[in-house]
C-alpha atoms as a PDB file:
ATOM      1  CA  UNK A   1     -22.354-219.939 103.932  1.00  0.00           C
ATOM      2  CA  UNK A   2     -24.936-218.981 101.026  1.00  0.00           C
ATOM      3  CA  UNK A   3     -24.755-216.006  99.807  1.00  0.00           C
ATOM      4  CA  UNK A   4     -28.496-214.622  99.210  1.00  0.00           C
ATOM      5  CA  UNK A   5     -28.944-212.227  96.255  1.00  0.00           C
ATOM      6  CA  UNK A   6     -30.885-209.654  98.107  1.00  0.00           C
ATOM      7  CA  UNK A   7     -30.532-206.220  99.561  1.00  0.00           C
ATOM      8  CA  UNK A   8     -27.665-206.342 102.306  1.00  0.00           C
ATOM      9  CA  UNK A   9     -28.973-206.492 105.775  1.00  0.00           C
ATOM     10  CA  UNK A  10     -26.826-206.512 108.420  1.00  0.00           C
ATOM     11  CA  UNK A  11     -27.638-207.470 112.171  1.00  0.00           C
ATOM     12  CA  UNK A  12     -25.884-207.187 115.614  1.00  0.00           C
ATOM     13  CA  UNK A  13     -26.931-208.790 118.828  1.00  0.00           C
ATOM     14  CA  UNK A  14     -26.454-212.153 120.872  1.00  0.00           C
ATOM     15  CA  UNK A  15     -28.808-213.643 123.359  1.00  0.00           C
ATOM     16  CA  UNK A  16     -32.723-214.866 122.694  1.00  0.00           C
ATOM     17  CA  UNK A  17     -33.066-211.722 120.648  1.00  0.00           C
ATOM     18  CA  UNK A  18     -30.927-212.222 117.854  1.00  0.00           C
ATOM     19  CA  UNK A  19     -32.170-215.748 116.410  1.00  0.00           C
ATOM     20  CA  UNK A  20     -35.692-214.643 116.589  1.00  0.00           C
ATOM     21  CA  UNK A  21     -34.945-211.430 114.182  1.00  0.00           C
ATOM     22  CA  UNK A  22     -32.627-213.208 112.037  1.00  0.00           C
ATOM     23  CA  UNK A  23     -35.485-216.283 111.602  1.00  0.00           C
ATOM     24  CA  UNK A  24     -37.958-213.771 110.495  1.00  0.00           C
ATOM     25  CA  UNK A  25     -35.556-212.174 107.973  1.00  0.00           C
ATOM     26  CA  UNK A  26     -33.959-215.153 106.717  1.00  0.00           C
ATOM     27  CA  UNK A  27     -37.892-216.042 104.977  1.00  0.00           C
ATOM     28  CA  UNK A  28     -37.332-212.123 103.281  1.00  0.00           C
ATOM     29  CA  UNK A  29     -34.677-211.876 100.125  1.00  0.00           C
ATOM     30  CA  UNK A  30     -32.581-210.308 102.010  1.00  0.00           C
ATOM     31  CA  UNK A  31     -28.925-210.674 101.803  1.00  0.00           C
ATOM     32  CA  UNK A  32     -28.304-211.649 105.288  1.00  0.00           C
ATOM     33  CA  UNK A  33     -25.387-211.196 107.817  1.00  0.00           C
ATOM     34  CA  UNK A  34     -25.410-211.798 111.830  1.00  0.00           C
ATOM     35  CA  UNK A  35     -22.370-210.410 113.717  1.00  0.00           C
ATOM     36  CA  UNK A  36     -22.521-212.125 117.435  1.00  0.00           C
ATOM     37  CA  UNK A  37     -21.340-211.528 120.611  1.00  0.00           C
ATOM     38  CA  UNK A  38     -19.140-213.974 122.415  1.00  0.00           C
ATOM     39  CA  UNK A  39     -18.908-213.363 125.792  1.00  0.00           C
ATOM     40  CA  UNK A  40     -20.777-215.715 127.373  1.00  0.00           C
ATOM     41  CA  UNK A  41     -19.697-217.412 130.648  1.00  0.00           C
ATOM     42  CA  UNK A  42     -22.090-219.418 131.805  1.00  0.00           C
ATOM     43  CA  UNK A  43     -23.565-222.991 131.601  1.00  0.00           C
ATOM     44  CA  UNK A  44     -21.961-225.132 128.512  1.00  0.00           C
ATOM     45  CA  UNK A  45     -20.560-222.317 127.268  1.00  0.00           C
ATOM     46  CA  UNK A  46     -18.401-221.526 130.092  1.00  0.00           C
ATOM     47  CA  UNK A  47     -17.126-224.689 130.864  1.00  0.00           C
ATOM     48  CA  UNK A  48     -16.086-224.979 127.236  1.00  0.00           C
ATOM     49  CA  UNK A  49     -14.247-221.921 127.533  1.00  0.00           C
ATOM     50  CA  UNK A  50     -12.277-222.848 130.823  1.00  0.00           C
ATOM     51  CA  UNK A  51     -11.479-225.943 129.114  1.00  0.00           C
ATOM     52  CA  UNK A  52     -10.836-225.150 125.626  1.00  0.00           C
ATOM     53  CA  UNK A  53      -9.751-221.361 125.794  1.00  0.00           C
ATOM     54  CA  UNK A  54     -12.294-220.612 122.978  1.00  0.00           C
ATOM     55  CA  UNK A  55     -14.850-217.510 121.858  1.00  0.00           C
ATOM     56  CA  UNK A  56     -17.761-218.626 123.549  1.00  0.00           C
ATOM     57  CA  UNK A  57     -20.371-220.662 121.366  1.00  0.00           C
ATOM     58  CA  UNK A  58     -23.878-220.355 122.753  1.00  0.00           C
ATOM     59  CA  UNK A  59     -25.092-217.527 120.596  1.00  0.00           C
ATOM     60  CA  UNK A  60     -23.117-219.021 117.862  1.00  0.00           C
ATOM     61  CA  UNK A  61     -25.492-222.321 117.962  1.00  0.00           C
ATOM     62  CA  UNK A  62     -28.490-220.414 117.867  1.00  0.00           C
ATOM     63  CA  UNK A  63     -27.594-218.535 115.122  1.00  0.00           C
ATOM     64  CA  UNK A  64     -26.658-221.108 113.179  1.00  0.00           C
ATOM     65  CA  UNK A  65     -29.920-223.088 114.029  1.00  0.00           C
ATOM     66  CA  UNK A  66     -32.165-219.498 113.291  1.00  0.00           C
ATOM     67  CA  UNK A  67     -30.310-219.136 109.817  1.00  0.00           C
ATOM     68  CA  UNK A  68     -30.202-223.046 108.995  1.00  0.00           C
ATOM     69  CA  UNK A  69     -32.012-224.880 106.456  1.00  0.00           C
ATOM     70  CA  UNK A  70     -31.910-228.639 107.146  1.00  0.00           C
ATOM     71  CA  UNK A  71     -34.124-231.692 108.496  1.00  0.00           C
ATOM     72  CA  UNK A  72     -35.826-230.570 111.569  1.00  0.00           C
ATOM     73  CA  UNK A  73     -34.631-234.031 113.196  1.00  0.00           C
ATOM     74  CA  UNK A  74     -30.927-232.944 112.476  1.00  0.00           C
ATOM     75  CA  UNK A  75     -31.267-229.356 113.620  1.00  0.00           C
ATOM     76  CA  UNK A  76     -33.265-230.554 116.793  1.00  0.00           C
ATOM     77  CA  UNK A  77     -29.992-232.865 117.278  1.00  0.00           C
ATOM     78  CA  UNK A  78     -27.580-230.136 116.930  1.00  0.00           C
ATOM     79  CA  UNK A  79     -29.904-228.086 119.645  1.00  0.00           C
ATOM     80  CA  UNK A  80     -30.126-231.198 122.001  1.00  0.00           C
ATOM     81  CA  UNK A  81     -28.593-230.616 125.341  1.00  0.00           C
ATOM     82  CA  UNK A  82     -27.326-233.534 127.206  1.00  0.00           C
ATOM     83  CA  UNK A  83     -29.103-233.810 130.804  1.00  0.00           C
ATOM     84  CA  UNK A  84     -27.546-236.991 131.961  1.00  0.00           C
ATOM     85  CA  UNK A  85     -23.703-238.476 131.969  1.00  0.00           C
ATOM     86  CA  UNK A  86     -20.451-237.461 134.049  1.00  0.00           C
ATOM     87  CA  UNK A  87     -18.926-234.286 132.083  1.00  0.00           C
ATOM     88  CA  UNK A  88     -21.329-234.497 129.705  1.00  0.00           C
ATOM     89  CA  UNK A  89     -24.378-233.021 131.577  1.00  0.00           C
ATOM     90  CA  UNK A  90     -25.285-229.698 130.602  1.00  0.00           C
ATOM     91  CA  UNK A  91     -23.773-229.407 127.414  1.00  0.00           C
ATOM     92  CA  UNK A  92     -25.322-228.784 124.281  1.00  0.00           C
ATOM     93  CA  UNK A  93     -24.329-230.910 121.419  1.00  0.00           C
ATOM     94  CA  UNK A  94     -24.018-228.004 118.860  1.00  0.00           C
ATOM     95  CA  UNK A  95     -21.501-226.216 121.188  1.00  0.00           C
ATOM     96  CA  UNK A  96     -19.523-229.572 121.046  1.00  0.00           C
ATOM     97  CA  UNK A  97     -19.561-229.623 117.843  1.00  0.00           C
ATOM     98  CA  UNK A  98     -18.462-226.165 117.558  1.00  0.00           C
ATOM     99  CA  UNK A  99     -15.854-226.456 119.765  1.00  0.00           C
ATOM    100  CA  UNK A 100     -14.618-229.729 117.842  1.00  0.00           C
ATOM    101  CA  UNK A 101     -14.677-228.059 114.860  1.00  0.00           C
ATOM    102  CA  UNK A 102     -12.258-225.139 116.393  1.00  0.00           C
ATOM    103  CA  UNK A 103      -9.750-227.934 117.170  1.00  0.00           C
ATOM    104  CA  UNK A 104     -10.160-229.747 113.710  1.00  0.00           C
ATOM    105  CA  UNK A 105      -9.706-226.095 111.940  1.00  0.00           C
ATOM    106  CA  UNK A 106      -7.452-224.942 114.262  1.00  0.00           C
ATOM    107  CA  UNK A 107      -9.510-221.222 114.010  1.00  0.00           C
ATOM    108  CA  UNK A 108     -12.803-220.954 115.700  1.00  0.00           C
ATOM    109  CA  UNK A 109     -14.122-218.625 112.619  1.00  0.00           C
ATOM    110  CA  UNK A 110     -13.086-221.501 110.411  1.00  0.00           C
ATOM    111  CA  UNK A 111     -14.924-223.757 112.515  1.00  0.00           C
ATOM    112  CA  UNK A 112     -17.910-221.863 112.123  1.00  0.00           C
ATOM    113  CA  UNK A 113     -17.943-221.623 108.056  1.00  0.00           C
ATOM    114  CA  UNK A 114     -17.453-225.377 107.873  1.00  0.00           C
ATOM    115  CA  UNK A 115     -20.435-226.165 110.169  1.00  0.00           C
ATOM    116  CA  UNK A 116     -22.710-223.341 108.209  1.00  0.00           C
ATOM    117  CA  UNK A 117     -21.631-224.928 105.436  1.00  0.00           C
ATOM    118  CA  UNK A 118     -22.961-228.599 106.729  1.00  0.00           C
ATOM    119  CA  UNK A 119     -25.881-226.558 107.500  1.00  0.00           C
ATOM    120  CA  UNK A 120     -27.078-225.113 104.894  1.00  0.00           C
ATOM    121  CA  UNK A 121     -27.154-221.907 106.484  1.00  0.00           C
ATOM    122  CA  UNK A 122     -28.410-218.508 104.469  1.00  0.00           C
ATOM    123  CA  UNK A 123     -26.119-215.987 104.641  1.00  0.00           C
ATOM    124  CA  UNK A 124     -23.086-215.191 106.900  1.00  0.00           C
ATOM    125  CA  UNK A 125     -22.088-215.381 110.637  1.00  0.00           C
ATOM    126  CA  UNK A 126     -19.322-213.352 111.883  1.00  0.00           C
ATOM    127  CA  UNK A 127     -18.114-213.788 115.520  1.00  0.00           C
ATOM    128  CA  UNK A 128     -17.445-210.166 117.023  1.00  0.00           C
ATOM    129  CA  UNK A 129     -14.269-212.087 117.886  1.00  0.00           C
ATOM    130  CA  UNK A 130     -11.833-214.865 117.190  1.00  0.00           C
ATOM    131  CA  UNK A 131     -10.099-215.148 120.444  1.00  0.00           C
ATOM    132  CA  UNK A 132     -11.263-216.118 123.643  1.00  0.00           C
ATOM    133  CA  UNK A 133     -12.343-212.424 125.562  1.00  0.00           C
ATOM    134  CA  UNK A 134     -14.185-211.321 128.495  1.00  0.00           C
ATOM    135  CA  UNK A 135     -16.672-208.561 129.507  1.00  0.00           C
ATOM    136  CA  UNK A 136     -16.129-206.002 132.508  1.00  0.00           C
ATOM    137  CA  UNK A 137     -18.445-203.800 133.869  1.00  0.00           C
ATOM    138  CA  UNK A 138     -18.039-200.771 135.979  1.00  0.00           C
ATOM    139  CA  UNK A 139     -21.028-199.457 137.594  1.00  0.00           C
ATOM    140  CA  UNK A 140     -21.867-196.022 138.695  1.00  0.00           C
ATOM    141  CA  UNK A 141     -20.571-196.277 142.220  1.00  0.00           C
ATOM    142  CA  UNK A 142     -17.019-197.375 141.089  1.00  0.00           C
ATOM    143  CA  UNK A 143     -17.522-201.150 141.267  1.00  0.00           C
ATOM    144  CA  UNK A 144     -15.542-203.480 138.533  1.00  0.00           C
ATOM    145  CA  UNK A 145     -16.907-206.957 137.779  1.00  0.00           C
ATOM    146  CA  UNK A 146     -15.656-209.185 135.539  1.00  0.00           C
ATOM    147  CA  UNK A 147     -17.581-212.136 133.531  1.00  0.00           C
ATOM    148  CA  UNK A 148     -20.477-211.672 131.376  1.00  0.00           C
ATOM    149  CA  UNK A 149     -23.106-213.849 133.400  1.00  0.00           C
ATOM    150  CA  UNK A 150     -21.652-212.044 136.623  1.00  0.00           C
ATOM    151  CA  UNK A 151     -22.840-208.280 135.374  1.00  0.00           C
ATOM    152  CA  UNK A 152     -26.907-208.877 135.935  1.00  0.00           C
ATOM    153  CA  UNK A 153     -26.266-210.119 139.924  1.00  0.00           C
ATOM    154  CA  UNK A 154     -24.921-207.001 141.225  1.00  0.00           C
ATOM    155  CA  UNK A 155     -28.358-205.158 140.845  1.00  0.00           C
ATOM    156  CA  UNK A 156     -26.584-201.394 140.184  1.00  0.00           C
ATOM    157  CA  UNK A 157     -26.586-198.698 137.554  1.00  0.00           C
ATOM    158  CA  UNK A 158     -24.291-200.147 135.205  1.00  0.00           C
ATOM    159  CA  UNK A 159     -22.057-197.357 134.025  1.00  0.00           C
ATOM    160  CA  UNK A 160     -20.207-198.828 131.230  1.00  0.00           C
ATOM    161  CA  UNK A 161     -19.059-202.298 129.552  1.00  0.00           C
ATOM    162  CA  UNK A 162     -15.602-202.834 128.441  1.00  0.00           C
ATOM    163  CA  UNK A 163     -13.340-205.808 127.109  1.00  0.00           C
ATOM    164  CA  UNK A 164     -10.627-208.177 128.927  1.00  0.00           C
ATOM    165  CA  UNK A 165      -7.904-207.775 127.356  1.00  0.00           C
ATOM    166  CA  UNK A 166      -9.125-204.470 126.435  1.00  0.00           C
ATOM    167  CA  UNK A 167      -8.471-205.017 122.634  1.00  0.00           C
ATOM    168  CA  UNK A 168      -9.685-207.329 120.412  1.00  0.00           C
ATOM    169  CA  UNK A 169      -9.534-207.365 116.475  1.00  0.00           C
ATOM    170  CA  UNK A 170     -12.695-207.804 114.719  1.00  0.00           C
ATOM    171  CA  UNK A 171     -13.056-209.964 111.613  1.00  0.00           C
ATOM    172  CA  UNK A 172     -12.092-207.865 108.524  1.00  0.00           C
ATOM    173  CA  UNK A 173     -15.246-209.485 106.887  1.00  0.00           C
ATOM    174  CA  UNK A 174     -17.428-208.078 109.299  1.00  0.00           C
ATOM    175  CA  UNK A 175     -16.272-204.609 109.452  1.00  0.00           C
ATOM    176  CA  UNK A 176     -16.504-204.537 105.975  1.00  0.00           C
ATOM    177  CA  UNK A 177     -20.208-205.799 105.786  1.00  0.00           C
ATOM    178  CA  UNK A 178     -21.496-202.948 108.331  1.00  0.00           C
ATOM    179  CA  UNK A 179     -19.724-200.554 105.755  1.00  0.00           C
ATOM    180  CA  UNK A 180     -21.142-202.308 102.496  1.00  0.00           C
ATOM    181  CA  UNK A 181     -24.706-202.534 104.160  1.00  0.00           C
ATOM    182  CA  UNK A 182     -28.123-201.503 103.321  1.00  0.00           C
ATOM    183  CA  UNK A 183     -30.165-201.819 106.632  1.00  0.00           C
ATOM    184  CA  UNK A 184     -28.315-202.129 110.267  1.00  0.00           C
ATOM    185  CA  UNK A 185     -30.604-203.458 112.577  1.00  0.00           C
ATOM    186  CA  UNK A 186     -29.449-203.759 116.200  1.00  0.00           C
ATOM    187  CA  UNK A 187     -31.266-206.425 117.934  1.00  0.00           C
ATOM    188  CA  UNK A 188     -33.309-206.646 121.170  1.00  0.00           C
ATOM    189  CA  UNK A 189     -31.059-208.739 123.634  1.00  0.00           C
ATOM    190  CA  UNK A 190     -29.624-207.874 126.857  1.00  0.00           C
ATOM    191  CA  UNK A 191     -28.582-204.011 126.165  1.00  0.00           C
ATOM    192  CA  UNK A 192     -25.419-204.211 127.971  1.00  0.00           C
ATOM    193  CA  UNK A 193     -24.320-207.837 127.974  1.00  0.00           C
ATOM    194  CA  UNK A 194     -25.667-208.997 124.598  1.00  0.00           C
ATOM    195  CA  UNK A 195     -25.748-205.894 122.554  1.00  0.00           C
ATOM    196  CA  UNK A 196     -23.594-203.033 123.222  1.00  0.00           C
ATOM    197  CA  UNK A 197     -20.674-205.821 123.464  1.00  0.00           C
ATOM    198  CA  UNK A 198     -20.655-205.867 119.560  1.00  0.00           C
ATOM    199  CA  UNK A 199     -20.133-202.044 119.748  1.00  0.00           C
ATOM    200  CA  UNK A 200     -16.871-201.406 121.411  1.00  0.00           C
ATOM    201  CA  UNK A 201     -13.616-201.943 118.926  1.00  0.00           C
ATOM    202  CA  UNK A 202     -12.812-199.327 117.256  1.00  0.00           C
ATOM    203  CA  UNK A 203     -12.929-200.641 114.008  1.00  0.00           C
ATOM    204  CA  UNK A 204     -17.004-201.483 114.556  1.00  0.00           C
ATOM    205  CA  UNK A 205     -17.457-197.608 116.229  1.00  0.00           C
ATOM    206  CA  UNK A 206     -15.745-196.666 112.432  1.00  0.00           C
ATOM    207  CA  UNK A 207     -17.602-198.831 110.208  1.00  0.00           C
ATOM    208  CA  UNK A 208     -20.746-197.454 111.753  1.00  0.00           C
ATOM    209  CA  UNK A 209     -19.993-193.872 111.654  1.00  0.00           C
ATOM    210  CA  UNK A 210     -19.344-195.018 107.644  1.00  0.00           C
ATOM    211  CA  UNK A 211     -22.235-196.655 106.806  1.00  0.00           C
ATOM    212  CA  UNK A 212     -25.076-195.213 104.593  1.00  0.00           C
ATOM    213  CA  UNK A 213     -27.361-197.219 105.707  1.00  0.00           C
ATOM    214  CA  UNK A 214     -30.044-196.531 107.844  1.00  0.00           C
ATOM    215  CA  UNK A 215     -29.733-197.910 111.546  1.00  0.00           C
ATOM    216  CA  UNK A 216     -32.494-199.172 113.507  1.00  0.00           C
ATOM    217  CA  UNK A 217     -32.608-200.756 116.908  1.00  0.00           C
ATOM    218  CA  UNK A 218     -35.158-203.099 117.715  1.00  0.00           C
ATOM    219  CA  UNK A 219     -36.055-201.950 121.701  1.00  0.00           C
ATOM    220  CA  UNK A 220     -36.822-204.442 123.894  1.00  0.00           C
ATOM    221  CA  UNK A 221     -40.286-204.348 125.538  1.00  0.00           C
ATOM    222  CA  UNK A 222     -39.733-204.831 128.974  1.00  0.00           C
ATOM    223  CA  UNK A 223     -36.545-203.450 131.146  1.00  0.00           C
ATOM    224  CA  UNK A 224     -34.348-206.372 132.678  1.00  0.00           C
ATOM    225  CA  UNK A 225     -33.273-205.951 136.308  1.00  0.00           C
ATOM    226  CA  UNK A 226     -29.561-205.821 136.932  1.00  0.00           C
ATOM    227  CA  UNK A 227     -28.742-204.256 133.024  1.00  0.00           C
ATOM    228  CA  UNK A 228     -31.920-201.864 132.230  1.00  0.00           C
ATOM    229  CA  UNK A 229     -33.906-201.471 135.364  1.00  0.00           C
ATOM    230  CA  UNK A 230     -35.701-197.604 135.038  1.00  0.00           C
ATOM    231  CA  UNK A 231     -34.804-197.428 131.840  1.00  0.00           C
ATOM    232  CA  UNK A 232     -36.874-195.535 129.105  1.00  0.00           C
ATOM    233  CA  UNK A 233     -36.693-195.954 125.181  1.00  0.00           C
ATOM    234  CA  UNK A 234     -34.210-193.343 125.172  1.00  0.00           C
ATOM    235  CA  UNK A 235     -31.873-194.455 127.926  1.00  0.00           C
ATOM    236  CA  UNK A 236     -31.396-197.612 125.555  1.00  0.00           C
ATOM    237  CA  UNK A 237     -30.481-195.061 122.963  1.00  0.00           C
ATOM    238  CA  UNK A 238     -28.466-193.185 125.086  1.00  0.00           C
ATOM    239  CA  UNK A 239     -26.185-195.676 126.442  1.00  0.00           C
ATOM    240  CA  UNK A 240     -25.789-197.280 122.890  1.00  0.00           C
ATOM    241  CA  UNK A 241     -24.688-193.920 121.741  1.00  0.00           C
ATOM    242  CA  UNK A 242     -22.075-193.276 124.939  1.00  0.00           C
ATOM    243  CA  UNK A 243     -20.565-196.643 123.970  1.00  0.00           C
ATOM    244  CA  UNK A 244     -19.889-195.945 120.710  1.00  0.00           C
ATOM    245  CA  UNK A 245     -19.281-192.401 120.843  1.00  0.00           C
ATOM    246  CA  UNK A 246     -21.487-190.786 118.639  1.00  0.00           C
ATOM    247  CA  UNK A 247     -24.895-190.623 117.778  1.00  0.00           C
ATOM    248  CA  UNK A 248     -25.576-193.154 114.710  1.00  0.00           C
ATOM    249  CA  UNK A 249     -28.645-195.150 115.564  1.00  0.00           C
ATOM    250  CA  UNK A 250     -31.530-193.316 113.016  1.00  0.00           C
ATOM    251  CA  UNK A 251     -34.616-194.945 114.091  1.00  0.00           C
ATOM    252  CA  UNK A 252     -35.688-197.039 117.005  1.00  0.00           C
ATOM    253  CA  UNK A 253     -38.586-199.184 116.710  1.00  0.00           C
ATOM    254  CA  UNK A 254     -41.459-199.974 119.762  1.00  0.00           C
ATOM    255  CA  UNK A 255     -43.917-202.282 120.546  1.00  0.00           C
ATOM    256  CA  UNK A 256     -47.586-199.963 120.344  1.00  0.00           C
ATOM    257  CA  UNK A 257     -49.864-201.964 122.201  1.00  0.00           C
ATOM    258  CA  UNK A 258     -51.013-202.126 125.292  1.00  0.00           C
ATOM    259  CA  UNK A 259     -49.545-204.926 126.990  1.00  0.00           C
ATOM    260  CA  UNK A 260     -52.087-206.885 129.678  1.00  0.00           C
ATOM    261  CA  UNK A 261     -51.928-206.037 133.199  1.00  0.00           C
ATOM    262  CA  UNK A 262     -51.471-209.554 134.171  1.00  0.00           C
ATOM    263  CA  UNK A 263     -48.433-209.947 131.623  1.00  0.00           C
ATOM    264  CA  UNK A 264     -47.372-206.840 133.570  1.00  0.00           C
ATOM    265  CA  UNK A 265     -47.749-208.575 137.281  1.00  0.00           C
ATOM    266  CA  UNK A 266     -45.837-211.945 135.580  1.00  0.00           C
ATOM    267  CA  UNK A 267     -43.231-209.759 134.728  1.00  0.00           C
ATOM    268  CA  UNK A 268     -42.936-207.302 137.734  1.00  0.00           C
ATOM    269  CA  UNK A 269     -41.827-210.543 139.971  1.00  0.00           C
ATOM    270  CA  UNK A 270     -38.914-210.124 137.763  1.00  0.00           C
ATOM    271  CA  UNK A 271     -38.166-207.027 138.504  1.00  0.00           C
ATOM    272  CA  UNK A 272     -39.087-205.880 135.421  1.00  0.00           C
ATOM    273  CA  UNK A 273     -41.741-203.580 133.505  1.00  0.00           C
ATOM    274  CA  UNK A 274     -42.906-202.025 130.122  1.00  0.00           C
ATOM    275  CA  UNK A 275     -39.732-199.890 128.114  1.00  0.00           C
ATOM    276  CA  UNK A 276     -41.556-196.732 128.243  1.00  0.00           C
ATOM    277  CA  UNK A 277     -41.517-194.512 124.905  1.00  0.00           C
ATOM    278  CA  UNK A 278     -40.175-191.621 125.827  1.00  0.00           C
ATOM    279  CA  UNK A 279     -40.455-189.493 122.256  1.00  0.00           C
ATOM    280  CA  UNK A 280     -39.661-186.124 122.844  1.00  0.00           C
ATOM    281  CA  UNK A 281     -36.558-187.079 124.066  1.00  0.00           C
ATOM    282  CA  UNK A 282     -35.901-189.441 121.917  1.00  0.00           C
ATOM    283  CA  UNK A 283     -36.817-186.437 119.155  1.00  0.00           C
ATOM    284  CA  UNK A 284     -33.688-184.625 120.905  1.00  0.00           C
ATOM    285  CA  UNK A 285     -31.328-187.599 120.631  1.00  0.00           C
ATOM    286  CA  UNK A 286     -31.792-187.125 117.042  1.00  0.00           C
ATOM    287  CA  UNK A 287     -33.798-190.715 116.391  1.00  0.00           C
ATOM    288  CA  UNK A 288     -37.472-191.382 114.611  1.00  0.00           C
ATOM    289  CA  UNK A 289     -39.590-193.270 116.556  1.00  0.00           C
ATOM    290  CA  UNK A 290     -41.781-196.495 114.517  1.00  0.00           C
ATOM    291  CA  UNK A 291     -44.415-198.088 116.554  1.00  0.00           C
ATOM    292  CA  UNK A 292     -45.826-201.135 115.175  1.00  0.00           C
ATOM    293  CA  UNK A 293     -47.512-204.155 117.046  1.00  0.00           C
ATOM    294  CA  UNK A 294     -44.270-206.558 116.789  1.00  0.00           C
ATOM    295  CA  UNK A 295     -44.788-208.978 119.804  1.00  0.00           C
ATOM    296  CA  UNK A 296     -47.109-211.729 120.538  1.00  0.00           C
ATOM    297  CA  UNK A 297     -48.007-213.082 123.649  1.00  0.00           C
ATOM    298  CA  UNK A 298     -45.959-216.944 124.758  1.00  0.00           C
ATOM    299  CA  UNK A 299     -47.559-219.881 126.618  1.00  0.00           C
ATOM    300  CA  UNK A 300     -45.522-219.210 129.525  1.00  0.00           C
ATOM    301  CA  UNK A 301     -47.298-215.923 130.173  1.00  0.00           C
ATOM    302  CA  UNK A 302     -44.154-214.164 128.629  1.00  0.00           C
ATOM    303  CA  UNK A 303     -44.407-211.223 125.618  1.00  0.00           C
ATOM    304  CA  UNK A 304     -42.160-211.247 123.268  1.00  0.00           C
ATOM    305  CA  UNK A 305     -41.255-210.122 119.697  1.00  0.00           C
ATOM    306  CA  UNK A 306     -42.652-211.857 117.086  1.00  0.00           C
ATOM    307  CA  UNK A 307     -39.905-212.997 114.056  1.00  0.00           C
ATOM    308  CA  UNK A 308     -42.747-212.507 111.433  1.00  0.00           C
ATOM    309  CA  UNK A 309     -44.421-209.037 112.443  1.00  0.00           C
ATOM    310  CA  UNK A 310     -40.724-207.443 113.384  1.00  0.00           C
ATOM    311  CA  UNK A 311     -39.013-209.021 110.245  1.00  0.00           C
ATOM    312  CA  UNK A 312     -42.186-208.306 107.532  1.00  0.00           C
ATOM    313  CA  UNK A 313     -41.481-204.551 109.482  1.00  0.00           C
ATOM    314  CA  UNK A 314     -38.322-203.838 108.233  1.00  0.00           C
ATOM    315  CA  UNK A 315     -38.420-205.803 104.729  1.00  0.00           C
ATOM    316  CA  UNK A 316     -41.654-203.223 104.402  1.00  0.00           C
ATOM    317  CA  UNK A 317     -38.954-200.650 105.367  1.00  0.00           C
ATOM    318  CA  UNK A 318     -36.435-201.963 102.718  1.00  0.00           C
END
């Protein structure tokens, strides 16, 4: 993986969210590093974990494609999923190549610098684990669920997210990159499923209450039903802090315009509506608020943040 001269920039997230940051950034001369969650379940990626008893590589691939600098042809290849074929339908060909790599290597992390490497990716991608792990919820009436794509359908208050086995060790490398860092950005994604999964070992709650650097989470601009449904600006905060067990995010940074009320009706058959910024209590958690216009508007009818106006943000920041 390159290593870009640059201030250090470190970001934490999984999901859609992630790639679309770290493809804004990676045009910046930054000094870029991507930690990733690894939980997935679902799809290609579960059935590769069932069969392979490996970190799950979904997130991985788009990382790798969002931070890659190669032939379009050959990174639309390693995106391609495979719709047709017996045991073959479904799958993406990046997370087979991923999970061939793991066997060649023998290490999934090793599997992952060798394909960056092919890759041509800029800057470094740390798995939040090396071992195949799980995600639990409990929710607020006492229910347990296990299995990241399992969380969303149970439609409660989640109260908490936790790991199965309940340790895991985080790679030295990236506990050492939040502490060397410069920025900390915390992606938008899926707060408790995506995000606040790269949160939880100790050794990442440390290296965060160590850093210098400033913190910043990107909030997402509409609630999700089944993670964030209700939520405000600072119940994102709140439940980021609770996780890791002390305040540490600095600043959190919203979309300012007014979104459409038709975008709003596409989105409340979802379940789902505008984040509201809540700032005076988001002034007593401690956090400054940044409002900037950092989404733009899909074909699909969807919103959602733009990689050049929320990356040209927080190099302006740097």
């Amino acid at each position: 993986m390159t290593n870009v001269h640059g201030p250090k920039v470190v970001v934490i997230g999984g999901g859609t969210g992630l790639p679309v940051l770290l493809r804004g950034l990676r045009q910046f001369p930054v000094n870029l590093t991507a930690i990733v969650t690894v939980f997935d379940d679902g799809g290609s990626t579960g059935r590769l974990r069932e069969d392979l008893s490996i970190p799950a590589p979904g997130d991985i691939r788009k990382v790798i494609a969002s931070m890659s600098d190669v032939e379009p042809t050959l990174m639309k290849l390693f995106q391609h999923r495979f719709e047709n074929g017996n045991g073959l339908s479904g799958h993406s060909l990046g997370n087979l190549i991923l999970a061939g790599m793991t066997s060649i290597t023998g290490d999934f992390y090793k599997g992952i610098k060798e394909i960056s490497r092919v890759f041509n990716v800029k800057g470094r991608i740390y798995p939040i684990a090396n071992a195949n792990m799980y995600l639990k919820a409990e929710f607020i009436d006492g229910t347990v669920v296990r299995g990241e794509s399992n969380i969303p359908k149970v439609g409660k208050r989640i109260k908490r997210v936790f790991y199965d086995p309940p340790q895991i060790q985080p790679l030295p490398e990236a506990v050492q990159a939040i502490k060397r860092a410069e920025m900390i950005v915390i992606a938008p994604g899926s707060l408790y499923t995506s995000i606040i999964p790269n949160l939880l070992a100790p050794e990442i709650k440390q290296a965060l209450k160590e850093a210098k650097a400033q913190k910043y989470y990107i909030c997402n601009i509409m609630t999700q039903y089944g993670e964030t449904s209700g939520y405000k600006a600072s119940d994102h905060i709140e439940a980021l802090h609770r996780h890791v067990g002390v305040p540490f995010i600095d600043e959190i940074v919203v979309h300012s315009e007014t979104i459409n009320p038709t975008i709003k009706a596409g989105y409340a058959k979802e379940k789902a509506e505008p984040v509201i910024c809540d700032g005076d209590a988001l002034f007593d958690q401690g956090v400054t608020v940044l409002k900037g216009d950092i989404a733009s508007l899909h074909s699909d009818g969807t919103l959602k943040h733009d990689e050049h106006k929320i990356a040209k943000l927080l190099y302006d920041l740097l």
